[in-house]
N, C-alpha and C. Protein backbone atom coordinates (compact mmCIF):
# COMPACT_ATOMS: atom_id res chain seq x y z
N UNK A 1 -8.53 7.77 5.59
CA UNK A 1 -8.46 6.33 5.64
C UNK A 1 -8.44 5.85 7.08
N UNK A 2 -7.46 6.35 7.86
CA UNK A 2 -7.25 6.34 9.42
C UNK A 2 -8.97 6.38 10.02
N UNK A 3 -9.70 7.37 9.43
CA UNK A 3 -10.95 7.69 9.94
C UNK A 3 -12.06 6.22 9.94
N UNK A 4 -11.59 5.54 8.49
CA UNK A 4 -12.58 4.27 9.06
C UNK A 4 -11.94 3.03 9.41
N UNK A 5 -10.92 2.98 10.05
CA UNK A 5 -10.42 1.48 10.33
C UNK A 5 -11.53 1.40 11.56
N UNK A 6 -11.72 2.10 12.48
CA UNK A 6 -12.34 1.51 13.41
C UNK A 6 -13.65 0.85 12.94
N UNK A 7 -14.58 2.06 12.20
CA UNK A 7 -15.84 1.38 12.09
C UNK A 7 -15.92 0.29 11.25
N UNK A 8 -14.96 -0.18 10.52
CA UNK A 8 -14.85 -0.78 9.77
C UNK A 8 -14.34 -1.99 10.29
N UNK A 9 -13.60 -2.46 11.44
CA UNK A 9 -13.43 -3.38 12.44
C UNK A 9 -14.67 -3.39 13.26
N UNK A 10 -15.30 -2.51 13.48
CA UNK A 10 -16.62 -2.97 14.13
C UNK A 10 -17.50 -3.66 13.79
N UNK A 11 -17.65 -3.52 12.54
CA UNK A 11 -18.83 -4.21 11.55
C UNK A 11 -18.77 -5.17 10.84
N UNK A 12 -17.36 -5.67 11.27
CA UNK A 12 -16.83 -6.67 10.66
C UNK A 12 -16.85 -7.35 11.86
N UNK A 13 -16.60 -7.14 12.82
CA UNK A 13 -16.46 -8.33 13.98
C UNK A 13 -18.00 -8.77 14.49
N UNK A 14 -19.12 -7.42 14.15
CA UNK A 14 -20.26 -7.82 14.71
C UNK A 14 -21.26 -8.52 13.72
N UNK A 15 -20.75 -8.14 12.24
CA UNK A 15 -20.80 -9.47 11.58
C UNK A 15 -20.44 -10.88 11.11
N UNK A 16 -19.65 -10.70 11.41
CA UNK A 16 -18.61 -12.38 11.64
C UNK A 16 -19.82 -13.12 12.97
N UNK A 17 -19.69 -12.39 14.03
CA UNK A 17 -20.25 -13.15 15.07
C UNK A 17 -22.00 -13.70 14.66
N UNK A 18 -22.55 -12.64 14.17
CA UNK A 18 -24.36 -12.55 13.92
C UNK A 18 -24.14 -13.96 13.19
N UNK A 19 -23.27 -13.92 11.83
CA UNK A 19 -23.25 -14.97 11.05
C UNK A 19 -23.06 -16.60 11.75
N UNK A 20 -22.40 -16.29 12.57
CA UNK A 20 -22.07 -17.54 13.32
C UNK A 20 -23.44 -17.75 14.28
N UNK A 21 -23.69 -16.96 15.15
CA UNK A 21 -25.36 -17.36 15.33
C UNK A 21 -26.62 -17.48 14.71
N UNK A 22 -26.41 -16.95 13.41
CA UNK A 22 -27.90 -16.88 12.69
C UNK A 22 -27.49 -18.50 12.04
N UNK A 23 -26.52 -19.49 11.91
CA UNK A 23 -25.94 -20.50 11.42
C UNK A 23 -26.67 -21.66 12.28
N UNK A 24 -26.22 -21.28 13.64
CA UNK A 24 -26.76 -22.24 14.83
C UNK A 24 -27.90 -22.00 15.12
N UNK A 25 -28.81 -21.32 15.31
CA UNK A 25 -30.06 -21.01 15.69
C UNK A 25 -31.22 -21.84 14.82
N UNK A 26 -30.88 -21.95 13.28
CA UNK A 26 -31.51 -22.58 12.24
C UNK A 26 -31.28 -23.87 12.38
N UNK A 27 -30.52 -24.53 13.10
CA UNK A 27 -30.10 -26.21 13.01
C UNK A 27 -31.03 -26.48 13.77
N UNK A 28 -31.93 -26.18 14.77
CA UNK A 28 -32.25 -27.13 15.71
C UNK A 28 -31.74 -26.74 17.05
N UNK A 29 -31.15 -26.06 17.27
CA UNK A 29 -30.62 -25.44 18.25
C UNK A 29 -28.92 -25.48 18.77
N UNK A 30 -28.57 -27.28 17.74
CA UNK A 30 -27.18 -27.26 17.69
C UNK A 30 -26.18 -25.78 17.14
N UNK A 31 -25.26 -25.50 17.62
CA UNK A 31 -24.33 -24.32 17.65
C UNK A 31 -23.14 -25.36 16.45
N UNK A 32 -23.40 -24.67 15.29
CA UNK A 32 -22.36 -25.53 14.28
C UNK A 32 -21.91 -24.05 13.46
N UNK A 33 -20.31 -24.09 13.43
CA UNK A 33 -19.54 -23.04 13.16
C UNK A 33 -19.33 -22.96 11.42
N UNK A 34 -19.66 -22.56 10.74
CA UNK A 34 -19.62 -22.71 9.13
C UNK A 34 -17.86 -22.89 8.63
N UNK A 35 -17.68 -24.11 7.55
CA UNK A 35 -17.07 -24.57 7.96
C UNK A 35 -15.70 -23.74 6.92
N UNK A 36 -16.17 -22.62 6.40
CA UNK A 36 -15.08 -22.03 5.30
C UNK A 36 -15.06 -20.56 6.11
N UNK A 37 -14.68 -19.66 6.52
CA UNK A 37 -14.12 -18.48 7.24
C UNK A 37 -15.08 -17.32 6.31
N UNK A 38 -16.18 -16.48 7.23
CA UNK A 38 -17.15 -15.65 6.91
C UNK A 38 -16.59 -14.51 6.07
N UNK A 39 -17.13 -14.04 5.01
CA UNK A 39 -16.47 -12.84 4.26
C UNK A 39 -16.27 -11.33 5.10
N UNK A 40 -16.66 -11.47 6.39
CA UNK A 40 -16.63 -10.39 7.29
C UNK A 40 -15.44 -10.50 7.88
N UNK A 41 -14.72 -12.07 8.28
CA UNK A 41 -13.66 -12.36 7.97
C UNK A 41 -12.22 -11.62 7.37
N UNK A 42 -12.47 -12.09 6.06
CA UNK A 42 -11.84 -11.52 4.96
C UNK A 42 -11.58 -10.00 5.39
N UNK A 43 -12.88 -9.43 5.30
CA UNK A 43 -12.87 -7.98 5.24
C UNK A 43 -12.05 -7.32 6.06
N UNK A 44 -11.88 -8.01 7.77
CA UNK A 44 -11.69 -8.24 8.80
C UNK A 44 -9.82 -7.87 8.69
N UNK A 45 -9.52 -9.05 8.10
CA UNK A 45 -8.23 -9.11 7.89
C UNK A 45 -7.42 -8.14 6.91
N UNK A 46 -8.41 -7.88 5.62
CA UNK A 46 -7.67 -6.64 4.38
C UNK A 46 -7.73 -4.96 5.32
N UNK A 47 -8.61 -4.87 6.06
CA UNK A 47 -8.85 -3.85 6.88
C UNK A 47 -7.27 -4.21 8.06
N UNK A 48 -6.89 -4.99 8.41
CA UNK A 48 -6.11 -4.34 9.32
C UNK A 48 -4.79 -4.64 8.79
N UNK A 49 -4.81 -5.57 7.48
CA UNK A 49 -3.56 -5.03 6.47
C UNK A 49 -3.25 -3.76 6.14
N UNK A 50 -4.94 -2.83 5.49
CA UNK A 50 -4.90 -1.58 5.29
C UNK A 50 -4.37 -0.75 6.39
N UNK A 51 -4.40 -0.78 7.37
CA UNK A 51 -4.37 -0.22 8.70
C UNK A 51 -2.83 -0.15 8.94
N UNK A 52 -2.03 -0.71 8.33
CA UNK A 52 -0.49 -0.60 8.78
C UNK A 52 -0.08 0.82 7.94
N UNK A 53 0.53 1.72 8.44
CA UNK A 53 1.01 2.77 7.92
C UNK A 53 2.29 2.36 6.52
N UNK A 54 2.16 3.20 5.70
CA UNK A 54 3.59 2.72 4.70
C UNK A 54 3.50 4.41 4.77
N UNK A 55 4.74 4.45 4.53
CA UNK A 55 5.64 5.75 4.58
C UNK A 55 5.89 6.38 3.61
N UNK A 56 5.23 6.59 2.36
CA UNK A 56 5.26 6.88 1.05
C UNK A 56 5.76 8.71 1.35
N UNK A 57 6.86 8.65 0.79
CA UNK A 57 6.67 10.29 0.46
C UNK A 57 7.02 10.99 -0.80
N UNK A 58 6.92 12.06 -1.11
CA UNK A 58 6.56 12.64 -2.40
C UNK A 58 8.19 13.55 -2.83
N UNK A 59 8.76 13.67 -4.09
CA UNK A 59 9.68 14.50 -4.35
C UNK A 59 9.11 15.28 -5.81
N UNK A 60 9.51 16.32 -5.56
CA UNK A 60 9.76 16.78 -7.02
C UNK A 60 10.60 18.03 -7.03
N UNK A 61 11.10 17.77 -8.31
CA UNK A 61 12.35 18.76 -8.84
C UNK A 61 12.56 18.38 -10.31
N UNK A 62 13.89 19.07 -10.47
CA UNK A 62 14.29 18.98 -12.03
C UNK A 62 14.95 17.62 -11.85
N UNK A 63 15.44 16.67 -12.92
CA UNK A 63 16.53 15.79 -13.49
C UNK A 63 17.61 16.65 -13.64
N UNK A 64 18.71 16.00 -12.62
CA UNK A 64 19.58 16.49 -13.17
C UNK A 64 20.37 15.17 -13.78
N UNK A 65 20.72 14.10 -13.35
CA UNK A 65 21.41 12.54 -13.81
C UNK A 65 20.40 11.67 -13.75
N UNK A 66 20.38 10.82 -14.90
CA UNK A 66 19.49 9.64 -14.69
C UNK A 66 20.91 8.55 -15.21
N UNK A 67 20.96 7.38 -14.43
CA UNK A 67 21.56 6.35 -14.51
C UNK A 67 21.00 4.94 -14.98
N UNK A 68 20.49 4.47 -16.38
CA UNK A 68 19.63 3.39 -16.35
C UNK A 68 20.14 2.44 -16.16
N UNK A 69 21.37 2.18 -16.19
CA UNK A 69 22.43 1.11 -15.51
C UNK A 69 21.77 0.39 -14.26
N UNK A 70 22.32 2.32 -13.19
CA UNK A 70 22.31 1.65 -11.81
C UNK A 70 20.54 1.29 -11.28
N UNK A 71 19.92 2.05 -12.24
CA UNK A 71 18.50 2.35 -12.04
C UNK A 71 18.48 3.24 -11.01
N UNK A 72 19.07 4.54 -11.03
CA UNK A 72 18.50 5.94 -9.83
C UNK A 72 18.48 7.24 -10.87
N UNK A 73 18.02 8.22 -9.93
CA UNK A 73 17.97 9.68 -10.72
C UNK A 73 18.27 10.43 -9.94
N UNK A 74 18.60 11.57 -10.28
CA UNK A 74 19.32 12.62 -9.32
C UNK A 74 18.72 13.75 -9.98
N UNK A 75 17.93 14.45 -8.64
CA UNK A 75 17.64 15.99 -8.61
C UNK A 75 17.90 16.93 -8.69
N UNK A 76 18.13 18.37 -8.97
CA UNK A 76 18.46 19.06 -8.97
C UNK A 76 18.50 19.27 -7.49
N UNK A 77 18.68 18.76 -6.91
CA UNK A 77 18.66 19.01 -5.34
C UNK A 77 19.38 18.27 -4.88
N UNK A 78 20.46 17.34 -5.46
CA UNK A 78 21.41 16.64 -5.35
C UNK A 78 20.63 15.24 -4.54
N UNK A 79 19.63 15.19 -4.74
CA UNK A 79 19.30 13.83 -3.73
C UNK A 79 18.98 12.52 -4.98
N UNK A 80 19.32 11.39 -4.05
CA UNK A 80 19.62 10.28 -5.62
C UNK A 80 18.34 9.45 -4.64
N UNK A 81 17.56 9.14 -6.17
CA UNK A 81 16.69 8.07 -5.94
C UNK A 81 16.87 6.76 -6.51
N UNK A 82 16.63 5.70 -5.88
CA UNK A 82 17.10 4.43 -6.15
C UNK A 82 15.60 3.49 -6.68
N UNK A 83 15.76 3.07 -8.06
CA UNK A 83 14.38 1.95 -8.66
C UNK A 83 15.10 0.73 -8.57
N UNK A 84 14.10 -0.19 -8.94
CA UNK A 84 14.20 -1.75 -8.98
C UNK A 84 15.09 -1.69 -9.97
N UNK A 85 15.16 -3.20 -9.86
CA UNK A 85 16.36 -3.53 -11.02
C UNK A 85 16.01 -3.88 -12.88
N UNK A 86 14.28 -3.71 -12.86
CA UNK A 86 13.80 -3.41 -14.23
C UNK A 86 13.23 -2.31 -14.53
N UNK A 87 14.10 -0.64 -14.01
CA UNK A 87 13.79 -0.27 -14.81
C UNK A 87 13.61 0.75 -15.92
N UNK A 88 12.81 1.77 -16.30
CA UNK A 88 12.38 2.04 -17.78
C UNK A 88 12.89 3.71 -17.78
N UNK A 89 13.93 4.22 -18.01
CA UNK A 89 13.48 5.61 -17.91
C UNK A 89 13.96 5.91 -19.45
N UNK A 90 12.99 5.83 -20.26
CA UNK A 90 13.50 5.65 -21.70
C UNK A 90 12.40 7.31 -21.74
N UNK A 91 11.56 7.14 -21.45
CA UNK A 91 10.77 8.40 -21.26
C UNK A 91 11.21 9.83 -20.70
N UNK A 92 12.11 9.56 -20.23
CA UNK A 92 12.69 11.04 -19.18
C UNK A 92 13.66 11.90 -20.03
N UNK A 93 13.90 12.84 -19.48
CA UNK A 93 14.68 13.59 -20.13
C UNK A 93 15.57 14.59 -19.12
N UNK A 94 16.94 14.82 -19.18
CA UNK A 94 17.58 15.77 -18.20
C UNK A 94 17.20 16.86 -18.00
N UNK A 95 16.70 17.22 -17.30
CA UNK A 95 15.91 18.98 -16.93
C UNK A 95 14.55 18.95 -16.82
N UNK A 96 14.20 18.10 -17.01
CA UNK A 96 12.50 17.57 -16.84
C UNK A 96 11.88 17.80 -15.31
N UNK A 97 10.98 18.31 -15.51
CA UNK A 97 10.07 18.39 -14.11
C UNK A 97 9.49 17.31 -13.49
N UNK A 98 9.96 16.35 -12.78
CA UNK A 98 9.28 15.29 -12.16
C UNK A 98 8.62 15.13 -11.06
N UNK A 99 7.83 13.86 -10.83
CA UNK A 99 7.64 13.94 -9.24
C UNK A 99 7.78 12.66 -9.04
N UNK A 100 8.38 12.44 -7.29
CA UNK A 100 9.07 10.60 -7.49
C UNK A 100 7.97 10.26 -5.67
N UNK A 101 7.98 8.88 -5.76
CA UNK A 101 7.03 8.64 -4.96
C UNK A 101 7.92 8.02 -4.06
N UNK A 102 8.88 8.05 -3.25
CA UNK A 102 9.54 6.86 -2.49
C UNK A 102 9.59 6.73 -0.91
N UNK A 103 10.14 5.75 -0.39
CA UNK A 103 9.93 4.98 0.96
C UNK A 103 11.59 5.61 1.39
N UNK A 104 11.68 5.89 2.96
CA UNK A 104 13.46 5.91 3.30
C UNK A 104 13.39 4.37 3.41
N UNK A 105 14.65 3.95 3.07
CA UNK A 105 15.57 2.66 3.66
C UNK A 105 16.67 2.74 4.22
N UNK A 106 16.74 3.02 5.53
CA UNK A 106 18.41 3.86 5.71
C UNK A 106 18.80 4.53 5.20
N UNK A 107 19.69 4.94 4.52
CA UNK A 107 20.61 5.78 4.15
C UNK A 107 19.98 6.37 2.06
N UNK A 108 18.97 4.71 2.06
CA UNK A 108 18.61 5.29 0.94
C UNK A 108 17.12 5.50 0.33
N UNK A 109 16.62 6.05 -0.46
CA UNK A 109 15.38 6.61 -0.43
C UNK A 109 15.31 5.73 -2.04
N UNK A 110 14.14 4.72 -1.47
CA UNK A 110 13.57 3.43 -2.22
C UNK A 110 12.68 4.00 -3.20
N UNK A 111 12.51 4.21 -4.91
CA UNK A 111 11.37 4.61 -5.17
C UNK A 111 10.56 3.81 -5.92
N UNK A 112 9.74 4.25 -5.84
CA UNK A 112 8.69 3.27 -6.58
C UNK A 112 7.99 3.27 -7.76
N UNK A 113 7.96 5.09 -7.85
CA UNK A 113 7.08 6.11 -8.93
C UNK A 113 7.82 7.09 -9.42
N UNK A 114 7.93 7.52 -10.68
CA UNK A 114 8.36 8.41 -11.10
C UNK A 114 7.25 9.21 -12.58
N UNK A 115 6.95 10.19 -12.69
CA UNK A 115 6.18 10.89 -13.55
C UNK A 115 6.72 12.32 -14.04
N UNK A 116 6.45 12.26 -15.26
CA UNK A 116 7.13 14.05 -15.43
C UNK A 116 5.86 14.95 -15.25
N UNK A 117 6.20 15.99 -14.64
CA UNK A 117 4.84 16.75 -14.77
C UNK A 117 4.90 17.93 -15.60
């Protein structure tokens, strides 16, 4: 992914610009800027949203506690993962082989994903 932010900012900036001259060139020679923001634009901007790193990392182990209360689970590796506040582990089972997808937040490890494998 890292591999195309650049070219992908390139071709976006050297189309944004073409568009803005192939715009003015057709008037008559007046230079008039189109008046809604070019989809190279767009592209422009989701590309260097994409471009921010997120820190996703991967766990897996057994269940050893699931808490649907607090919404976390605990590994056989003693490490506790923490979900939102809706949700579902009606599916899981204690001793189950999982894998959990989560972010650090200080002290606690945010998750997002959970799957049995």
């Amino acid at each position: 992914m890292r591999n195309l932010v650049l070219p992908v900012l390139l071709v976006a900036a050297l189309s944004a610009s073409s568009g803005v001259m192939a715009a003015g060139y057709g008037s008559g020679g007046n230079m008039v800027a189109p008046a809604t923001p070019a989809p190279a634009a767009r592209v422009l901007a989701h590309a260097l949203a994409m471009a921010t790193p997120i820190h996703l990392k991967t766990a897996r182990g057994t269940l050893k506690l699931i808490d649907a209360k607090a919404c976390t689970v605990t590994l056989s590796s003693r490490n506790v993962y923490q979900f939102g506040p809706k949700c579902d582990f009606s599916r899981l089972k204690v001793g189950e082989r999982v894998t959990i997808r989560w972010t650090p937040k200080g002290k606690l490890r945010d998750a997002t994903l959970i799957a049995a494998r």
